[in-house]
C-alpha atoms as a PDB file:
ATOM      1  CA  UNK A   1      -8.865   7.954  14.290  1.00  0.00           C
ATOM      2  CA  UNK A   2     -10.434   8.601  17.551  1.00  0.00           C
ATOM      3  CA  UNK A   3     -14.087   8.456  16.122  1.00  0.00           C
ATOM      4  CA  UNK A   4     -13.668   4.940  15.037  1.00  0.00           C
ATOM      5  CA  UNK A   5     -12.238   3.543  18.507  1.00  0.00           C
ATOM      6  CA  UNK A   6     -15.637   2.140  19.321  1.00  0.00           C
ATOM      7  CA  UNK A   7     -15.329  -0.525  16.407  1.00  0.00           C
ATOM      8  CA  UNK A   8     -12.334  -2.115  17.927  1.00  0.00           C
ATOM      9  CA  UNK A   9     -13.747  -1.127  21.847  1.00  0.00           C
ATOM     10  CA  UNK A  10      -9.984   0.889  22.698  1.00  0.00           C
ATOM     11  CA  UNK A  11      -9.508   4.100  23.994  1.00  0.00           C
ATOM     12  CA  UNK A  12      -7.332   6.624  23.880  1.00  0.00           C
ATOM     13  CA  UNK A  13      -6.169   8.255  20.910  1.00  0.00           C
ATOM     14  CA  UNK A  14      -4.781   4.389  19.429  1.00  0.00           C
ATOM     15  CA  UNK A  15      -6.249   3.138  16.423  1.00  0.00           C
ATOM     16  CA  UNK A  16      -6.996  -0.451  15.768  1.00  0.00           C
ATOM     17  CA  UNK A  17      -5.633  -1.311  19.478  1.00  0.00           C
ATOM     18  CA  UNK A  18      -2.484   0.122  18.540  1.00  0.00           C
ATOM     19  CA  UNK A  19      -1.828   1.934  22.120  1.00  0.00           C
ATOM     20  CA  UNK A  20       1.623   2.689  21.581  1.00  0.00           C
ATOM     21  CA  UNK A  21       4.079   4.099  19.278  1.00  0.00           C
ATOM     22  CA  UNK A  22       6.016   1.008  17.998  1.00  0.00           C
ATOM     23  CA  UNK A  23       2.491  -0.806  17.446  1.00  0.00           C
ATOM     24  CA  UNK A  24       1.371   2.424  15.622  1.00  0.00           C
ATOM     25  CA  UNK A  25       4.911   2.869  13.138  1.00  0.00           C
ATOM     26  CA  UNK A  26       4.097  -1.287  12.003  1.00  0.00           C
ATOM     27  CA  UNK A  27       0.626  -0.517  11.178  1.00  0.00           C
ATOM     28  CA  UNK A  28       1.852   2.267   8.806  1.00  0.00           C
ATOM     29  CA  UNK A  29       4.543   0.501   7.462  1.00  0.00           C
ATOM     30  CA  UNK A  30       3.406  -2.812   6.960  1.00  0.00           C
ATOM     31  CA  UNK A  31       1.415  -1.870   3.993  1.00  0.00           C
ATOM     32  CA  UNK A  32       3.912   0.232   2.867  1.00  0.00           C
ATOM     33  CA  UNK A  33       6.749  -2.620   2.398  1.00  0.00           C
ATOM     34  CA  UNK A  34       3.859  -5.477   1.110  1.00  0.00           C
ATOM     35  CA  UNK A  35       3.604  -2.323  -1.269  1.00  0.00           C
ATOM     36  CA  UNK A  36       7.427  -2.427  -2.614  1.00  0.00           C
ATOM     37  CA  UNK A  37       7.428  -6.360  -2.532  1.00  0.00           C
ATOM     38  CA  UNK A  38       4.245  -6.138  -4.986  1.00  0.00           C
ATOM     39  CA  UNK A  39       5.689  -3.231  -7.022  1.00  0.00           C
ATOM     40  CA  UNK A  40       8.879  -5.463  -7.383  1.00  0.00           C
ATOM     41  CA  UNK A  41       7.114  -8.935  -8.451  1.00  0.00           C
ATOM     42  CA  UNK A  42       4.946  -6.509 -10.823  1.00  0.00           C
ATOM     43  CA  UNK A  43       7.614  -4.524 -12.545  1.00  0.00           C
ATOM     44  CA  UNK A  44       9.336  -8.670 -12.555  1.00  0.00           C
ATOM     45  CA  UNK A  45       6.461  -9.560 -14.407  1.00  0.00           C
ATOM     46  CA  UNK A  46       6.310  -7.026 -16.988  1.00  0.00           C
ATOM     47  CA  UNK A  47      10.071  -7.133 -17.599  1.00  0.00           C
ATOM     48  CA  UNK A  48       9.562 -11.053 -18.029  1.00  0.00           C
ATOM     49  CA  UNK A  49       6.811 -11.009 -20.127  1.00  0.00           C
ATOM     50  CA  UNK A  50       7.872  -7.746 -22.385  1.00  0.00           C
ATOM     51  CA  UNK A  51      11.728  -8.728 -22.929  1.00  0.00           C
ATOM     52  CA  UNK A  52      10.826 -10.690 -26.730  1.00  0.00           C
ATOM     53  CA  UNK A  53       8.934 -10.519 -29.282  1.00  0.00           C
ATOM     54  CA  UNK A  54       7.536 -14.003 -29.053  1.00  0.00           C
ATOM     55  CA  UNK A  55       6.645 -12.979 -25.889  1.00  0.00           C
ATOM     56  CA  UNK A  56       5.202  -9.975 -26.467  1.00  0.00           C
ATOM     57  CA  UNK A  57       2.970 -11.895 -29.302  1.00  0.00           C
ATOM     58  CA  UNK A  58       1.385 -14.027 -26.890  1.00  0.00           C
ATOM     59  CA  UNK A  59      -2.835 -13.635 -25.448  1.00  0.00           C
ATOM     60  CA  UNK A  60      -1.310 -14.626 -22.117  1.00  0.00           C
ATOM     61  CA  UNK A  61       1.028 -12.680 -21.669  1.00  0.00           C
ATOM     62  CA  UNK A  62      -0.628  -9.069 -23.066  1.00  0.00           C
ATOM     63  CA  UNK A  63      -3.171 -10.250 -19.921  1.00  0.00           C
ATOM     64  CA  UNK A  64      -0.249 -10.264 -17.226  1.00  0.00           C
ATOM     65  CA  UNK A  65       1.244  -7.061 -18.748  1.00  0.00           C
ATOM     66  CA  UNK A  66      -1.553  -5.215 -18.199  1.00  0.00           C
ATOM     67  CA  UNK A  67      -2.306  -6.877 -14.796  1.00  0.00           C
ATOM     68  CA  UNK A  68       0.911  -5.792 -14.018  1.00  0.00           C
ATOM     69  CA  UNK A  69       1.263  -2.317 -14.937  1.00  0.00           C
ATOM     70  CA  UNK A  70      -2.457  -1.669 -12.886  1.00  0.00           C
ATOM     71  CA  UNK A  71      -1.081  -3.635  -9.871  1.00  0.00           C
ATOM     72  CA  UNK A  72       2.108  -1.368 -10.031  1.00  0.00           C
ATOM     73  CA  UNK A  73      -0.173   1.414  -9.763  1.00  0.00           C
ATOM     74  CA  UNK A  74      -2.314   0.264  -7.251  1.00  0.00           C
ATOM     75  CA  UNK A  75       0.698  -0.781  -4.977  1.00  0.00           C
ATOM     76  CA  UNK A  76       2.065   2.864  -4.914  1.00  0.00           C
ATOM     77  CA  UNK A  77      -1.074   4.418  -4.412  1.00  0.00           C
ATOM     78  CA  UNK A  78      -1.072   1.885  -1.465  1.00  0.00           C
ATOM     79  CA  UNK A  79       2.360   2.779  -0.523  1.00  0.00           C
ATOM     80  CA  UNK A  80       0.955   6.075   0.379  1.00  0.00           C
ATOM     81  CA  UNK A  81      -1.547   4.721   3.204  1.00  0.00           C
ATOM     82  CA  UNK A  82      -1.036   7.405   5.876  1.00  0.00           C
ATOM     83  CA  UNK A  83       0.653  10.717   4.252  1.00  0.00           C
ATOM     84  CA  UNK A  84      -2.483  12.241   2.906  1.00  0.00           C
ATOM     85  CA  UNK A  85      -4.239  12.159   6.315  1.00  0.00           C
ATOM     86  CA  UNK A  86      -4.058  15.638   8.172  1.00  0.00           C
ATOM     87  CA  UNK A  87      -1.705  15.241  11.030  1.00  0.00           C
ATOM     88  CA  UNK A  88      -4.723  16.794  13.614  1.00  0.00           C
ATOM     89  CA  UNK A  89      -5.881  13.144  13.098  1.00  0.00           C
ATOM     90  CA  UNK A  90      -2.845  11.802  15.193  1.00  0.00           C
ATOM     91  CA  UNK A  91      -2.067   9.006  12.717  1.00  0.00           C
ATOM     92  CA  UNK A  92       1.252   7.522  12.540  1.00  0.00           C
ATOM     93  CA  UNK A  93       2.993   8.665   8.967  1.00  0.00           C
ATOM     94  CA  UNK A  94       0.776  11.546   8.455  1.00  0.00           C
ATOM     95  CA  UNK A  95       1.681  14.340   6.717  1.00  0.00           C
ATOM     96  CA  UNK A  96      -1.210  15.526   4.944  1.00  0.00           C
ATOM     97  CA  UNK A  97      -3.226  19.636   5.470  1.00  0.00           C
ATOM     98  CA  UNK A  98      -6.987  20.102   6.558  1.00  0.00           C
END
């Protein structure tokens, strides 16, 4: 985090101008709860469009389905921002090894 300081001009070990702890915990978590939100509106989505068989016979809604179940994925992967970074990196959330 502290070799990319000179894109956003701070010091310090801060990333993205975020100089102190509260600043640093809702840049980690910020993705993380846009994350659930789009996980919930996904797994909506798939329930709605899944529950019937007319439904389920539909172009339109095989297309959302399958929207759907790659969004889910891609939101928990997203969940998941900061814990693979190595802690030595000083990044909020971090809980990953070298």
């Amino acid at each position: 985090a502290q070799s990319m300081n000179f894109i956003c001009g701070c010091e310090g070990p801060g990333y993205a101008g975020a100089n102190t702890h509260t600043k640093q915990a809702v840049l980690a978590w910020l993705p993380r709860s846009m994350a659930i939100l789009s996980t919930l509106g996904s797994s909506f989505i798939l329930y709605d469009t899944t529950k019937t068989i007319q439904k389920r016979r539909r172009l339109l809604n095989h297309m959302l389905s399958t929207l759907s179940v790659f969004d889910v994925m891609g939101s928990i992967a997203y969940a998941f921002t900061t814990l693979p970074t190595p802690e030595s990196d000083y990044i909020y959330g971090s809980r990953g090894n070298d």
